[in-house]
PDB file of N, CA and C in Angstrom:
ATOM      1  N   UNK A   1     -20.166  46.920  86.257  1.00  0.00           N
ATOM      2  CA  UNK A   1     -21.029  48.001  85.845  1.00  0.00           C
ATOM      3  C   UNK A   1     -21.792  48.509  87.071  1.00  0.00           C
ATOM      4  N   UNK A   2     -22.355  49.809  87.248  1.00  0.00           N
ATOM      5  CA  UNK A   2     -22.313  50.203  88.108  1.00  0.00           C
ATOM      6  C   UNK A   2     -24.390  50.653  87.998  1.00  0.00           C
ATOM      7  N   UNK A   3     -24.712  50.664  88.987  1.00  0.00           N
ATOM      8  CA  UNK A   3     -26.435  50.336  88.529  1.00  0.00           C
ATOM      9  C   UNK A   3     -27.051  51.773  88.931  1.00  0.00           C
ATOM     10  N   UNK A   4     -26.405  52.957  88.782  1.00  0.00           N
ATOM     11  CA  UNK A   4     -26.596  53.943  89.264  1.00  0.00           C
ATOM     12  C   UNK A   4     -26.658  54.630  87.810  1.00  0.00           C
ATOM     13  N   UNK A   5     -28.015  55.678  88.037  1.00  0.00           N
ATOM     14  CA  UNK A   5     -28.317  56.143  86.590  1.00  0.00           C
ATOM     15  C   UNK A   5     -27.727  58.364  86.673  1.00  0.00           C
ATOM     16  N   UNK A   6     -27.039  58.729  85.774  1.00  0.00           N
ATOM     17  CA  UNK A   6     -26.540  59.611  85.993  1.00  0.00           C
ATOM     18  C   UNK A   6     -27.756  60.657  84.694  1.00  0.00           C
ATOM     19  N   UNK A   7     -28.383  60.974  85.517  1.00  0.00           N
ATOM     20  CA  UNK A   7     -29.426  61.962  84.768  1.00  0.00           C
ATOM     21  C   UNK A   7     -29.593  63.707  85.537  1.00  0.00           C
ATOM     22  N   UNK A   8     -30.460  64.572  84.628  1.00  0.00           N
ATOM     23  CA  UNK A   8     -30.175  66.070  84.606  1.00  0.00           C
ATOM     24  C   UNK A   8     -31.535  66.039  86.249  1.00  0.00           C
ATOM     25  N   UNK A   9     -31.222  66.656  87.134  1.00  0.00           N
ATOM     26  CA  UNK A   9     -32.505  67.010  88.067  1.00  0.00           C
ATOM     27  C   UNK A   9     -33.255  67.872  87.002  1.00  0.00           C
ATOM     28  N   UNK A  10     -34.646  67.879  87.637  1.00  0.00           N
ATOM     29  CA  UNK A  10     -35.460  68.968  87.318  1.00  0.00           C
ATOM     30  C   UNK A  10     -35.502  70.259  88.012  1.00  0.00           C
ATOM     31  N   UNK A  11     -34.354  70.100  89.091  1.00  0.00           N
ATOM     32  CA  UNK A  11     -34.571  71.354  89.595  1.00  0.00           C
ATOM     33  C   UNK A  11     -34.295  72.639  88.530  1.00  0.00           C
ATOM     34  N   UNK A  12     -35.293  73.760  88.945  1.00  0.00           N
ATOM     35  CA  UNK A  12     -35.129  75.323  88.367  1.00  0.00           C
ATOM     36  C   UNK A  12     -36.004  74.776  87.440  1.00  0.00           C
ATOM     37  N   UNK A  13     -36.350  73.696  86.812  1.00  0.00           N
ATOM     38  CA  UNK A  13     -37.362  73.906  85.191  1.00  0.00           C
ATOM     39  C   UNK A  13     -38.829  73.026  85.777  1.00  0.00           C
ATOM     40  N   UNK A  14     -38.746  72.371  86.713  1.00  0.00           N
ATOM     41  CA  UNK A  14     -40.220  71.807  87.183  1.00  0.00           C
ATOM     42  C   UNK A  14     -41.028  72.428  87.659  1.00  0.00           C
ATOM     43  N   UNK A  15     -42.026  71.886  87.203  1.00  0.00           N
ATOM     44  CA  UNK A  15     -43.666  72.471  87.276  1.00  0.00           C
ATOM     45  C   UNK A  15     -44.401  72.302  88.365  1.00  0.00           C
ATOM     46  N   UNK A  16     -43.564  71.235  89.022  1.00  0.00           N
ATOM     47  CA  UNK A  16     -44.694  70.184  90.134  1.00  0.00           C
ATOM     48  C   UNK A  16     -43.313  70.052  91.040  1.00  0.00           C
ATOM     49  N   UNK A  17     -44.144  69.811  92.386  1.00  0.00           N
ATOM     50  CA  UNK A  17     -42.739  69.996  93.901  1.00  0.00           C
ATOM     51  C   UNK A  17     -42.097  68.694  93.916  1.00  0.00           C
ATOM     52  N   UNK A  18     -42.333  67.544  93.108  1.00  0.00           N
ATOM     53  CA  UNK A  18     -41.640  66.411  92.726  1.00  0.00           C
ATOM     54  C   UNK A  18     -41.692  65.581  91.678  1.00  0.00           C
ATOM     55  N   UNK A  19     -41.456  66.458  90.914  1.00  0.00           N
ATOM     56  CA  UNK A  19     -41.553  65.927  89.657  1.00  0.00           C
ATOM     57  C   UNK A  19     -40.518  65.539  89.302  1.00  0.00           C
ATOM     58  N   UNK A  20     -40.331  64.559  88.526  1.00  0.00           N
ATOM     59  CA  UNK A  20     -39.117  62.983  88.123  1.00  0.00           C
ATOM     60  C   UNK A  20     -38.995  63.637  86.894  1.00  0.00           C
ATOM     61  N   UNK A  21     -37.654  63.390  86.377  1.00  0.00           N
ATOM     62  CA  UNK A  21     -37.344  63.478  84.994  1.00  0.00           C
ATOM     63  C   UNK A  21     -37.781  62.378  84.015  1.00  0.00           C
ATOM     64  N   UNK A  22     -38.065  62.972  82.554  1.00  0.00           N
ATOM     65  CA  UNK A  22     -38.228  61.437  82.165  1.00  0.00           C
ATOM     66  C   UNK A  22     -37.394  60.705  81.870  1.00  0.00           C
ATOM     67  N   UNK A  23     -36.127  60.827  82.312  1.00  0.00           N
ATOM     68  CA  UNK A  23     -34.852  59.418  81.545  1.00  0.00           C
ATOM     69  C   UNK A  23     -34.575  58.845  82.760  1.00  0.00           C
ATOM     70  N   UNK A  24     -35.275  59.239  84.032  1.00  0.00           N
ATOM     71  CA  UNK A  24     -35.728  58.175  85.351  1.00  0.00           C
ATOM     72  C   UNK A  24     -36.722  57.041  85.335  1.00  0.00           C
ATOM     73  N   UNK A  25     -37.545  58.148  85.304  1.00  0.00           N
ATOM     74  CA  UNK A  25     -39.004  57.301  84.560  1.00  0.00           C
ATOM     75  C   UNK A  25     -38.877  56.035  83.441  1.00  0.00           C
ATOM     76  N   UNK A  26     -38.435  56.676  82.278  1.00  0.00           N
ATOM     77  CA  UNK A  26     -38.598  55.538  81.021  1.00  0.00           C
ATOM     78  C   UNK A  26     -37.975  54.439  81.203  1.00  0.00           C
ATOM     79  N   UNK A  27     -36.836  53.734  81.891  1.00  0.00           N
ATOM     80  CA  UNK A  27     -36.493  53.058  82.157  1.00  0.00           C
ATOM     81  C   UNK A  27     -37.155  51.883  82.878  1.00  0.00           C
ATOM     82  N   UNK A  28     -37.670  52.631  84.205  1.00  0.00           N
ATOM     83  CA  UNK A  28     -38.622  52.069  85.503  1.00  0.00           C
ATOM     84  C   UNK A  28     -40.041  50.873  84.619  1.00  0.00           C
ATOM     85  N   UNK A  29     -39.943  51.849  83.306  1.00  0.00           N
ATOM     86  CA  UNK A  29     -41.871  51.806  82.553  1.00  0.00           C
ATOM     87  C   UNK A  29     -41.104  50.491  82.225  1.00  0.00           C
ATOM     88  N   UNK A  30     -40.274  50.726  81.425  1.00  0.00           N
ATOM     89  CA  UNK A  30     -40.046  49.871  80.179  1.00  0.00           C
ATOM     90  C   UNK A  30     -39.546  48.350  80.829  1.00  0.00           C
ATOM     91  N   UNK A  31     -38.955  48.469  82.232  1.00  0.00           N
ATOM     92  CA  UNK A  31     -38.546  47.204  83.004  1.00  0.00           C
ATOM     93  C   UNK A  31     -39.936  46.878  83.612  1.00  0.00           C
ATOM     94  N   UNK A  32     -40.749  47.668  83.964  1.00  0.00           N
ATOM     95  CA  UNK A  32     -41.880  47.132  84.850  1.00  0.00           C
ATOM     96  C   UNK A  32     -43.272  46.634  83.938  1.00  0.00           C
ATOM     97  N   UNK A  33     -43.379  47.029  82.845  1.00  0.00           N
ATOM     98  CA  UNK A  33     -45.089  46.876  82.015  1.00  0.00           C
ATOM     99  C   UNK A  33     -44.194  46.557  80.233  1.00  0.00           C
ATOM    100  N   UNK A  34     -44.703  45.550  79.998  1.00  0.00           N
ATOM    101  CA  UNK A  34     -44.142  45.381  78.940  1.00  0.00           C
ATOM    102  C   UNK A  34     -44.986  46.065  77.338  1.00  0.00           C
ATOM    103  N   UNK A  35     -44.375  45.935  76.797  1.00  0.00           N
ATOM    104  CA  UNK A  35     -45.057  46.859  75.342  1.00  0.00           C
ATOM    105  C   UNK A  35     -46.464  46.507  74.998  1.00  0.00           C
ATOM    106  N   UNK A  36     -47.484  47.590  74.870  1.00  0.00           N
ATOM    107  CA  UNK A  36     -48.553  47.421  75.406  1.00  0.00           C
ATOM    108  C   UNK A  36     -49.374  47.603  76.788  1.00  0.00           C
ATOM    109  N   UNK A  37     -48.430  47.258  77.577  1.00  0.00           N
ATOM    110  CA  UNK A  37     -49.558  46.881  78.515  1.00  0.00           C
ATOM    111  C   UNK A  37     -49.963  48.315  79.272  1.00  0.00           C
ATOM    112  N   UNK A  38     -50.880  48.355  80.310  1.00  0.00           N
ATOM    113  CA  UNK A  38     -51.270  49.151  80.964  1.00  0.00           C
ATOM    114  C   UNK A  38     -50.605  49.796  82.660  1.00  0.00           C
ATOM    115  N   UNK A  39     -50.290  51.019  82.587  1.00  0.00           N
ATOM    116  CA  UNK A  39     -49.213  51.675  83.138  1.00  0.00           C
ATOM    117  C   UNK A  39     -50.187  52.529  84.491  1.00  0.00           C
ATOM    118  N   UNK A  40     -50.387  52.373  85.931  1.00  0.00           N
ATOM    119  CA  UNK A  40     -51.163  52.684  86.576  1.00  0.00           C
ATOM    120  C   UNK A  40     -50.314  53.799  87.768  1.00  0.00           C
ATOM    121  N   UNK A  41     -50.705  55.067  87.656  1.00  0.00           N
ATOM    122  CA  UNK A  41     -50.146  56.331  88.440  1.00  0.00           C
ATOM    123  C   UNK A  41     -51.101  56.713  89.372  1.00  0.00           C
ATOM    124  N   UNK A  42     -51.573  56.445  90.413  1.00  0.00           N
ATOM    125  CA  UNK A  42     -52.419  57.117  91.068  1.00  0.00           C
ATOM    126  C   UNK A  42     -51.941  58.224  91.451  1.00  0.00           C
ATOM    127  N   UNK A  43     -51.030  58.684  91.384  1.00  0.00           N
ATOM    128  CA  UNK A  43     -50.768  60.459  92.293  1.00  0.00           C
ATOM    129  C   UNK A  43     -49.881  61.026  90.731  1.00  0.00           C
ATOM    130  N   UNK A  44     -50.756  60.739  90.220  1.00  0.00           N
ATOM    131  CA  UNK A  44     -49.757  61.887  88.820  1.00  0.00           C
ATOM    132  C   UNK A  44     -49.250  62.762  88.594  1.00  0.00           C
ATOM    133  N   UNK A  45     -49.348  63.922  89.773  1.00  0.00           N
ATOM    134  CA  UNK A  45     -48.565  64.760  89.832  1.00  0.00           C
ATOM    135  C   UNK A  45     -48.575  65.982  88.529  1.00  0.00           C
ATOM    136  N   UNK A  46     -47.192  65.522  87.957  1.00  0.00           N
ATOM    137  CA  UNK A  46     -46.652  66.740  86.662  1.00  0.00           C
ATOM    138  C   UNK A  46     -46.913  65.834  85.602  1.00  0.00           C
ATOM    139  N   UNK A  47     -47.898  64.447  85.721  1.00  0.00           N
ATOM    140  CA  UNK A  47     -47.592  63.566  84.328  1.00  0.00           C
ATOM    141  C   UNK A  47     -46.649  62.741  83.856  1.00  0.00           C
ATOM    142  N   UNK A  48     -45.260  62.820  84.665  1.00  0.00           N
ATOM    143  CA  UNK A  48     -43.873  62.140  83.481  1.00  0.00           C
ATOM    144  C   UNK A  48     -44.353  60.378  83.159  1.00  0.00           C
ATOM    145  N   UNK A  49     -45.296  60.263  84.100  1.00  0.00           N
ATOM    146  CA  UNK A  49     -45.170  58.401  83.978  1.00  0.00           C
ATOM    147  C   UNK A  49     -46.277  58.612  82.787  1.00  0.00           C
ATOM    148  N   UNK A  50     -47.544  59.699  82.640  1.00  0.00           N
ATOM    149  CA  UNK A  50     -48.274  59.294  81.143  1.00  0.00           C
ATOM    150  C   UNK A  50     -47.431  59.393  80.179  1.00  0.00           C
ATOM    151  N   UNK A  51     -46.610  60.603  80.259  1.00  0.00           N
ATOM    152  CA  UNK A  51     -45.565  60.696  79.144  1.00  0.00           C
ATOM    153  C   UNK A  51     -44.539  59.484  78.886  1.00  0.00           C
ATOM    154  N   UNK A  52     -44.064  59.264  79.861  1.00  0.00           N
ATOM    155  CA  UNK A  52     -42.945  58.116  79.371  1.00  0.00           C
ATOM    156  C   UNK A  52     -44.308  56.993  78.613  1.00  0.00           C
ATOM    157  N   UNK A  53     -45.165  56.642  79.659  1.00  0.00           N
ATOM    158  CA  UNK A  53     -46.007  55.459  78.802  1.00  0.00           C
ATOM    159  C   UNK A  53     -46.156  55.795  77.531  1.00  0.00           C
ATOM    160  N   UNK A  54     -46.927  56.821  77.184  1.00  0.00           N
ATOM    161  CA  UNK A  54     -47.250  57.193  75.418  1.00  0.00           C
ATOM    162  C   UNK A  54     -46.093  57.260  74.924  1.00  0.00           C
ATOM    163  N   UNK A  55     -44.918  57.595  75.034  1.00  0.00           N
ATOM    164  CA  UNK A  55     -43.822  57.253  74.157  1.00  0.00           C
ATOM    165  C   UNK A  55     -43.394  55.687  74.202  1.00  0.00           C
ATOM    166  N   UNK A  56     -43.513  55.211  75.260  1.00  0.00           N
ATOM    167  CA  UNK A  56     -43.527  53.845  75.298  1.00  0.00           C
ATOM    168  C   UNK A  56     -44.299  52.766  74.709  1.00  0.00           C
ATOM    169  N   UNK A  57     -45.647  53.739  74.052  1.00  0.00           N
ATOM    170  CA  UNK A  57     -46.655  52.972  73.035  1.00  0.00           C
ATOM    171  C   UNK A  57     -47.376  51.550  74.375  1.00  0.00           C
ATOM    172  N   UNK A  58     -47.919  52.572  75.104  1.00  0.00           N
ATOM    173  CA  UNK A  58     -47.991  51.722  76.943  1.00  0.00           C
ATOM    174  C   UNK A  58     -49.364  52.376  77.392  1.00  0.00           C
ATOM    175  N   UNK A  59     -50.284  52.166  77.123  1.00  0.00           N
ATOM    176  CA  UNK A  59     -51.728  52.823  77.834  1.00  0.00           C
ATOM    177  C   UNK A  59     -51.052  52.974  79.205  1.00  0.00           C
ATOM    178  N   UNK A  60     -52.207  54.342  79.591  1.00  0.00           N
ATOM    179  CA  UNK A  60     -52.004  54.742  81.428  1.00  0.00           C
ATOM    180  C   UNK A  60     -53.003  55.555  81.512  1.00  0.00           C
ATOM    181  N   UNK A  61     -53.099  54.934  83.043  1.00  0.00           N
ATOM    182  CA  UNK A  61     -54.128  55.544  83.843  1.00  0.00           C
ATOM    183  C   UNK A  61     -53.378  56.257  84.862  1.00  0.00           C
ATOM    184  N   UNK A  62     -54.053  57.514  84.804  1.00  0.00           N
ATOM    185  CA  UNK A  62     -53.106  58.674  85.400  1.00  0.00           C
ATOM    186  C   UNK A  62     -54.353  58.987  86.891  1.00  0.00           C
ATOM    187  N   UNK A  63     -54.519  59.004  87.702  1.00  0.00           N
ATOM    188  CA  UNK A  63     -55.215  59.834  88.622  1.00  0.00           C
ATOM    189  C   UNK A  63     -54.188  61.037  89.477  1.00  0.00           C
ATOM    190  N   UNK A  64     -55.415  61.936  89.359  1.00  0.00           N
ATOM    191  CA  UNK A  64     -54.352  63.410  90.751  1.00  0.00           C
ATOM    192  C   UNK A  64     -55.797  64.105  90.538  1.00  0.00           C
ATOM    193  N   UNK A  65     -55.564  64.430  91.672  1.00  0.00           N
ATOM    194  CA  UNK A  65     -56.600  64.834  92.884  1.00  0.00           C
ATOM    195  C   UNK A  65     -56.972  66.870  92.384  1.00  0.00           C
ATOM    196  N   UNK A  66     -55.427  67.421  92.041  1.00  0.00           N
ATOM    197  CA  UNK A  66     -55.617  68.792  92.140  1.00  0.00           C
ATOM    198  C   UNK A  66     -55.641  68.873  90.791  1.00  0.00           C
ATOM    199  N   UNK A  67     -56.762  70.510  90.687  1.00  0.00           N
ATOM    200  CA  UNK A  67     -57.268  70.812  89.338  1.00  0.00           C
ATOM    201  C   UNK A  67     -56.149  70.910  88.531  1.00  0.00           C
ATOM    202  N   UNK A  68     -55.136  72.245  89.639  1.00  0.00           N
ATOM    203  CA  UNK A  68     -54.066  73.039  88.558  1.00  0.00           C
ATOM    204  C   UNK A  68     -53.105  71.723  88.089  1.00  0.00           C
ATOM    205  N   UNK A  69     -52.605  71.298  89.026  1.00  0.00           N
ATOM    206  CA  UNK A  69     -51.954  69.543  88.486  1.00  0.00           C
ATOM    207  C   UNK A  69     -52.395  68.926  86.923  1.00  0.00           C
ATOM    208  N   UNK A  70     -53.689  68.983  87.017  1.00  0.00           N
ATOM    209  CA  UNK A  70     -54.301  68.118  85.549  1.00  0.00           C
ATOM    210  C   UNK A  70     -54.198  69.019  84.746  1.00  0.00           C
ATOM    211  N   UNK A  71     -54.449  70.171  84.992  1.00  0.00           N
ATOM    212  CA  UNK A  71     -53.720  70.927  83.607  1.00  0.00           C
ATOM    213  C   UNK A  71     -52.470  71.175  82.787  1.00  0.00           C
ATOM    214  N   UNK A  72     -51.776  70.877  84.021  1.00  0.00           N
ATOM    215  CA  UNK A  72     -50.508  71.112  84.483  1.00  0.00           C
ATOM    216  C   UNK A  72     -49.958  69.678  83.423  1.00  0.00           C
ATOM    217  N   UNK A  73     -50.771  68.406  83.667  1.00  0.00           N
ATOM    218  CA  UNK A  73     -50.592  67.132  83.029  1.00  0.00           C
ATOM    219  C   UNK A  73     -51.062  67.665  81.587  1.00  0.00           C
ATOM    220  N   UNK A  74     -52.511  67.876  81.052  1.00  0.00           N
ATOM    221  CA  UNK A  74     -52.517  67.914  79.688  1.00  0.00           C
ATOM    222  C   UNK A  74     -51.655  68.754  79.206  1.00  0.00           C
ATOM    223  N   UNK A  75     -51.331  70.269  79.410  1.00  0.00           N
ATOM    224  CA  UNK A  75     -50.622  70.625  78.725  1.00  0.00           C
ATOM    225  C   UNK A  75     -49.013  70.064  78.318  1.00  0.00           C
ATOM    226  N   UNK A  76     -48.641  69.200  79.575  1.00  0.00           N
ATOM    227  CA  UNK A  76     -47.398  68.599  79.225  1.00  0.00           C
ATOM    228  C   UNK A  76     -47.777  67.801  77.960  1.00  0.00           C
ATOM    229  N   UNK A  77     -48.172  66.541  77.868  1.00  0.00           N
ATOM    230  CA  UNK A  77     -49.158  65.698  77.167  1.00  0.00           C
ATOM    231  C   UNK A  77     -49.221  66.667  75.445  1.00  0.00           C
ATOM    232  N   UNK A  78     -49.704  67.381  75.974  1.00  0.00           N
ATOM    233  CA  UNK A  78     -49.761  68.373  74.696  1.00  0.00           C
ATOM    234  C   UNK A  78     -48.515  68.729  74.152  1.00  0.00           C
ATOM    235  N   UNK A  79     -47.627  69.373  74.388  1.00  0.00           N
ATOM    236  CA  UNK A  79     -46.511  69.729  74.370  1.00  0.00           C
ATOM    237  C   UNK A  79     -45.439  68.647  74.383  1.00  0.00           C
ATOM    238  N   UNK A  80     -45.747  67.259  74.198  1.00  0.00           N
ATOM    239  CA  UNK A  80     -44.615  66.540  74.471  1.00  0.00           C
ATOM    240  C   UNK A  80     -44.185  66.116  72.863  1.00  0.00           C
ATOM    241  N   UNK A  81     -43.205  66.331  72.265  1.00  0.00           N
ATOM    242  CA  UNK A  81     -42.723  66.101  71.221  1.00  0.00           C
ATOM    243  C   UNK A  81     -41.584  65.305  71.185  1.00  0.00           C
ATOM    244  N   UNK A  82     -41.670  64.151  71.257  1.00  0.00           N
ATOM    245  CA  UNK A  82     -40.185  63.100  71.723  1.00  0.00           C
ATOM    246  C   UNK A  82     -39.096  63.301  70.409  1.00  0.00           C
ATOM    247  N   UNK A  83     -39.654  63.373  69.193  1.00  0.00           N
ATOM    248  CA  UNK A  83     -38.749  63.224  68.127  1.00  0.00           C
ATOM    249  C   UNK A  83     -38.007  64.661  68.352  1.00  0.00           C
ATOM    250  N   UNK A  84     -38.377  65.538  68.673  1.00  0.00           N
ATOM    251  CA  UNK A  84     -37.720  66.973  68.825  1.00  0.00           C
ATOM    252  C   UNK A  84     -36.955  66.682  70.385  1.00  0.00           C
ATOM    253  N   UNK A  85     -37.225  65.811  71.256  1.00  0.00           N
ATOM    254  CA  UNK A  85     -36.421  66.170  72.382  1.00  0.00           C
ATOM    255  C   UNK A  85     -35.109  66.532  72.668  1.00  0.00           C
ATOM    256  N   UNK A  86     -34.551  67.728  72.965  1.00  0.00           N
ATOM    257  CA  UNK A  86     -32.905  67.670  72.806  1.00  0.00           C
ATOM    258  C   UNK A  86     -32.707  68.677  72.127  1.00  0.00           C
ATOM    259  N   UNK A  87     -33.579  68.874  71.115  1.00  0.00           N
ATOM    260  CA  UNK A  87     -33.309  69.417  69.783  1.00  0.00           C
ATOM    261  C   UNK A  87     -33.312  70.926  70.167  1.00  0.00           C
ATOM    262  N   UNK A  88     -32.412  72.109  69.632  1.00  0.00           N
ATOM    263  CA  UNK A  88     -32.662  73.280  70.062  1.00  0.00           C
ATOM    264  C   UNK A  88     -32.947  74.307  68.947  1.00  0.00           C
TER     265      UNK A  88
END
């Protein structure tokens, strides 16, 4: 088996100049902090690690420095609907 993960870039649909997809992310969460526990981002960027945590049922502490960024985070946050993901 081969340990290489075949996922969509974010290029053309990201918000933020490096922003991770989340089927990168959820994986990373779910091997590194176990259910429950507390999920720590200091450069949060576009959010994907709060998002993967709250779907992960995973408290997180998100820090980022720039205003438009944190908005940039709640509204994702806001907008994140996992049961609809995919869905068109």
């Amino acid at each position: 088996m081969r340990s290489v993960q075949y996922v969509r870039s974010e290029h053309g649909s990201a918000e933020h100049p490096t922003q991770k997809p989340i089927a990168i992310v959820q994986p990373l969460l779910a091997y590194a902090c176990p259910p429950g526990g507390v999920v720590l981002d200091p450069f949060a960027g576009s959010g994907t690690t709060a998002i993967c945590a709250r779907r992960a049922r995973q408290r997180a502490i998100v820090v980022e420095g720039k205003t438009d960024y944190v908005r940039l985070i709640e509204r994702r946050l806001e907008n994140d609907a996992p049961l609809f993901a995919g869905a068109a």
